[in-house]
Protein backbone atom coordinates (compact mmCIF):
# COMPACT_ATOMS: atom_id res chain seq x y z
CA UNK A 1 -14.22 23.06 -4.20
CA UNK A 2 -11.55 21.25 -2.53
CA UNK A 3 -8.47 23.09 -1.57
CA UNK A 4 -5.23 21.01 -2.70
CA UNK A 5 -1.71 22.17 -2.51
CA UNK A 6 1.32 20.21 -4.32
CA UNK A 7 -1.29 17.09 -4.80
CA UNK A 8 -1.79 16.07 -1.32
CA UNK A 9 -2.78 12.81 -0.43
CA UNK A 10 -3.69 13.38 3.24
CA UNK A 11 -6.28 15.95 4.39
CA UNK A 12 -5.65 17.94 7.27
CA UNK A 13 -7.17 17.25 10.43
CA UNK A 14 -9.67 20.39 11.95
CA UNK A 15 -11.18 20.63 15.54
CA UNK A 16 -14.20 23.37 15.23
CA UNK A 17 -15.66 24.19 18.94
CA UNK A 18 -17.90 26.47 19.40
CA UNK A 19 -21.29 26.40 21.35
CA UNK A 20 -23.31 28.06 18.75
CA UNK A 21 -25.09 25.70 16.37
CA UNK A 22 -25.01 28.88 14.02
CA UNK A 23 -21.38 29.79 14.04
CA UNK A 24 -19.98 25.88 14.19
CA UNK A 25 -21.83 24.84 11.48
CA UNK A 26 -20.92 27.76 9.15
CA UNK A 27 -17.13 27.02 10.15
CA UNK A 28 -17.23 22.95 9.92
CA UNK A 29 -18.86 23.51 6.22
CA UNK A 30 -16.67 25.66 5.04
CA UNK A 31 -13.42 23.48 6.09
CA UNK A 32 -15.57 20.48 4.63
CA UNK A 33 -15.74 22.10 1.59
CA UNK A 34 -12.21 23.04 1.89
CA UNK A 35 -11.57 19.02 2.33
CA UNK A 36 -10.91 18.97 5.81
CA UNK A 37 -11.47 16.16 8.20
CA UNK A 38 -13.58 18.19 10.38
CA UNK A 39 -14.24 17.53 13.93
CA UNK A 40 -16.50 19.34 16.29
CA UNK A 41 -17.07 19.74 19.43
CA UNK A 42 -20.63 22.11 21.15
CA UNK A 43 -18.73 22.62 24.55
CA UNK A 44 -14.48 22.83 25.93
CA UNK A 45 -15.17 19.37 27.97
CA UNK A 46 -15.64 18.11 24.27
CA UNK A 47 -13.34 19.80 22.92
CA UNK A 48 -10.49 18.70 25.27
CA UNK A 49 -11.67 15.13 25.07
CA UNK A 50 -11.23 15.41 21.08
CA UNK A 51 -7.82 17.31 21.38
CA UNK A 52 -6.55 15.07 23.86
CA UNK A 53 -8.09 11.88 21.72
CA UNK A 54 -5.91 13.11 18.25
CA UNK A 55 -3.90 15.34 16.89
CA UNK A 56 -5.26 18.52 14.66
CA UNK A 57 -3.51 20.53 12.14
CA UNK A 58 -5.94 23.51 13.20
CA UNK A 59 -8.19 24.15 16.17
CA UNK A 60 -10.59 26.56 16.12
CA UNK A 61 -12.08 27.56 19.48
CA UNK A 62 -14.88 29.60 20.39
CA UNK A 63 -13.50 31.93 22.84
CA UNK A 64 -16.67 32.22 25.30
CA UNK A 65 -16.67 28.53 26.00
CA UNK A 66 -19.05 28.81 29.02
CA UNK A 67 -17.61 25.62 30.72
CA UNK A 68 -13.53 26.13 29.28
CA UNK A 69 -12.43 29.65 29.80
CA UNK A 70 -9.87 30.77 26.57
CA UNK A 71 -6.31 30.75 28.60
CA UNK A 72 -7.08 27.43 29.68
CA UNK A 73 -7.74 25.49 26.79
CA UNK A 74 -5.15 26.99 25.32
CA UNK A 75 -3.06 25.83 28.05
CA UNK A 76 -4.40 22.72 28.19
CA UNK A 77 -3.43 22.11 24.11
CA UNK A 78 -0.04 23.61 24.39
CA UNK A 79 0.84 21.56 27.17
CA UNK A 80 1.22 18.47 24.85
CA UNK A 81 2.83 19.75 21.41
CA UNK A 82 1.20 16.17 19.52
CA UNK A 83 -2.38 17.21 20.49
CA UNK A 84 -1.98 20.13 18.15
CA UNK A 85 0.20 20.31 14.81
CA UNK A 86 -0.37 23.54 13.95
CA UNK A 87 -2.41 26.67 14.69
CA UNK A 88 -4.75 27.32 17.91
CA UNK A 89 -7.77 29.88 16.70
CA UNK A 90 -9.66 31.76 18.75
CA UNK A 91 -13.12 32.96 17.15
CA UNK A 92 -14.82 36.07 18.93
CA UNK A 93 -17.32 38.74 19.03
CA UNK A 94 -16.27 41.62 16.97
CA UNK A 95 -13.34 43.66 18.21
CA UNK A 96 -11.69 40.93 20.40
CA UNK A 97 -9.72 39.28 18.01
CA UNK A 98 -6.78 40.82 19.87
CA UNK A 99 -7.54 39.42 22.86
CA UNK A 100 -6.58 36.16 21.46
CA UNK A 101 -3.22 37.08 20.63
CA UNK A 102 -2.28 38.39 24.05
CA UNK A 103 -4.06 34.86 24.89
CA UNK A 104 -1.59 33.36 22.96
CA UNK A 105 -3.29 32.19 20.38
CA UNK A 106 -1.81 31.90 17.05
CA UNK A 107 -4.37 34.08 15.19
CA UNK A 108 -8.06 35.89 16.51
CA UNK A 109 -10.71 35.36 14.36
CA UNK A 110 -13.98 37.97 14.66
CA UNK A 111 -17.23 36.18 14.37
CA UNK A 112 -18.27 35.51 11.72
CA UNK A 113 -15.19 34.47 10.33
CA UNK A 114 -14.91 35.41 6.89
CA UNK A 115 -14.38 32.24 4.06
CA UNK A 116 -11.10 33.86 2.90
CA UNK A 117 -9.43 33.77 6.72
CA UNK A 118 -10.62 30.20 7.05
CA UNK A 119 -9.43 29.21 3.55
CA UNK A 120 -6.04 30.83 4.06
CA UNK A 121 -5.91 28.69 7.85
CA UNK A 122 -6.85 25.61 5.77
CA UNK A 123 -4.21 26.14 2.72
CA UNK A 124 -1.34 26.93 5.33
CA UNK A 125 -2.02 23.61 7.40
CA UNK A 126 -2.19 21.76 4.01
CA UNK A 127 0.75 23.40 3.58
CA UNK A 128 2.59 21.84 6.40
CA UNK A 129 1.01 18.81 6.18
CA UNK A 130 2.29 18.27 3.03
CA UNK A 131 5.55 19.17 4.08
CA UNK A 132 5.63 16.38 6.92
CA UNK A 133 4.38 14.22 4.55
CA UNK A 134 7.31 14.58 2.33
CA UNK A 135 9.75 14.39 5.51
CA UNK A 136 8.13 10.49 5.99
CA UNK A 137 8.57 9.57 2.91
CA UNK A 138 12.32 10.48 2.79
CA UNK A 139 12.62 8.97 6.14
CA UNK A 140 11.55 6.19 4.82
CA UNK A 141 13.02 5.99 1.63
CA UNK A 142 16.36 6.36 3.05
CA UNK A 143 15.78 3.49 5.68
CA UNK A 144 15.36 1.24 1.69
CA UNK A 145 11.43 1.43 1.94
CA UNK A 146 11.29 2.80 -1.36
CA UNK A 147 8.47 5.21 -2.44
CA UNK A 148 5.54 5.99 0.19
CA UNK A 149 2.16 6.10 -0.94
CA UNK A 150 -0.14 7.79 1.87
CA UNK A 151 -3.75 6.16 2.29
CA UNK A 152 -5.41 9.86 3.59
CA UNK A 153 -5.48 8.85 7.09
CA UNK A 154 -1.28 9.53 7.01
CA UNK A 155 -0.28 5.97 7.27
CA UNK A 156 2.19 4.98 4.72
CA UNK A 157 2.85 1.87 2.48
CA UNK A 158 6.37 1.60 1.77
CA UNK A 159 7.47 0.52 -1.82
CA UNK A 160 4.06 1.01 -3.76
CA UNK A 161 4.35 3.48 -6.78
CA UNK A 162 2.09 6.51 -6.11
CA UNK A 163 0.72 6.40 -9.52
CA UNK A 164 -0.62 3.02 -9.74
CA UNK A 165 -0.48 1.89 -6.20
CA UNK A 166 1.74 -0.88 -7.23
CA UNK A 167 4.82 -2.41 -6.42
């Protein structure tokens, strides 16, 4: 089942880090299935690598990172707004999940997170990255580039018909 809003061309972009084989897998296939681009990282030094490599419309952290403790890799995100789009997850042991939001995080998640919680994550990032989508192509189309047809990895081809592809 891949989750679509308004016909979206690009997919949004998903960091997964957790250090449990158990937990990250569960989370990266259910954002697959979504039809996320799905990264993952086992550790934080991974994890910051990734986040500092690209941006991600969602990033989903295990909060007991034994080698990046929760306040600072959420520090370390926030500090550059283009490393991260959208929303910064924590996932924890039952009854934590408020921890995370006097973290600062933008929503707690209690292990294991249910599919509905990471659906609704997933269909509000697709939501915005629609949304930004739509802001390049006006951008565009006001600069005389015409219509914008998005090739999933959010680079756009002005003048091509979205339809056929064609001029």
């Amino acid at each position: 089942m891949l989750l679509r809003t308004g016909g979206s061309v690009r997919r949004c972009r998903v960091l997964v880090a957790d250090q449990h084989d158990l937990w990250r897998g569960y989370t990266v296939a259910k954002f697959n299935l979504f039809g996320a681009d799905v990264r993952q990282a086992v550790d934080g030094l991974e994890a910051m690598v990734l986040a500092y490599a690209e941006p991600f419309d969602i990033i989903v952290l295990d909060a007991d990172l034994p080698d990046c403790p929760m306040a600072e890799a959420l520090a370390a995100i926030r500090s550059e707004p283009s490393r991260s789009r959208g929303a910064v997850v924590a996932c924890q042991r039952a009854g934590s999940a408020r921890a995370a939001l006097a973290a600062g995080f933008d929503r707690g998640l209690e292990r294991p997170a249910r599919a509905s919680e990471l659906m609704d994550l997933y269909a509000r990032a697709q939501v915005r990255c629609d949304a930004a989508q739509a802001e390049v192509g006006r951008a565009v189309g006001a600069a005389g580039g015409g219509v914008v047809r998005s090739d999933g990895g959010g680079a756009t081809s002005p003048g091509l018909r979205p339809d056929t592809g064609q001029p």
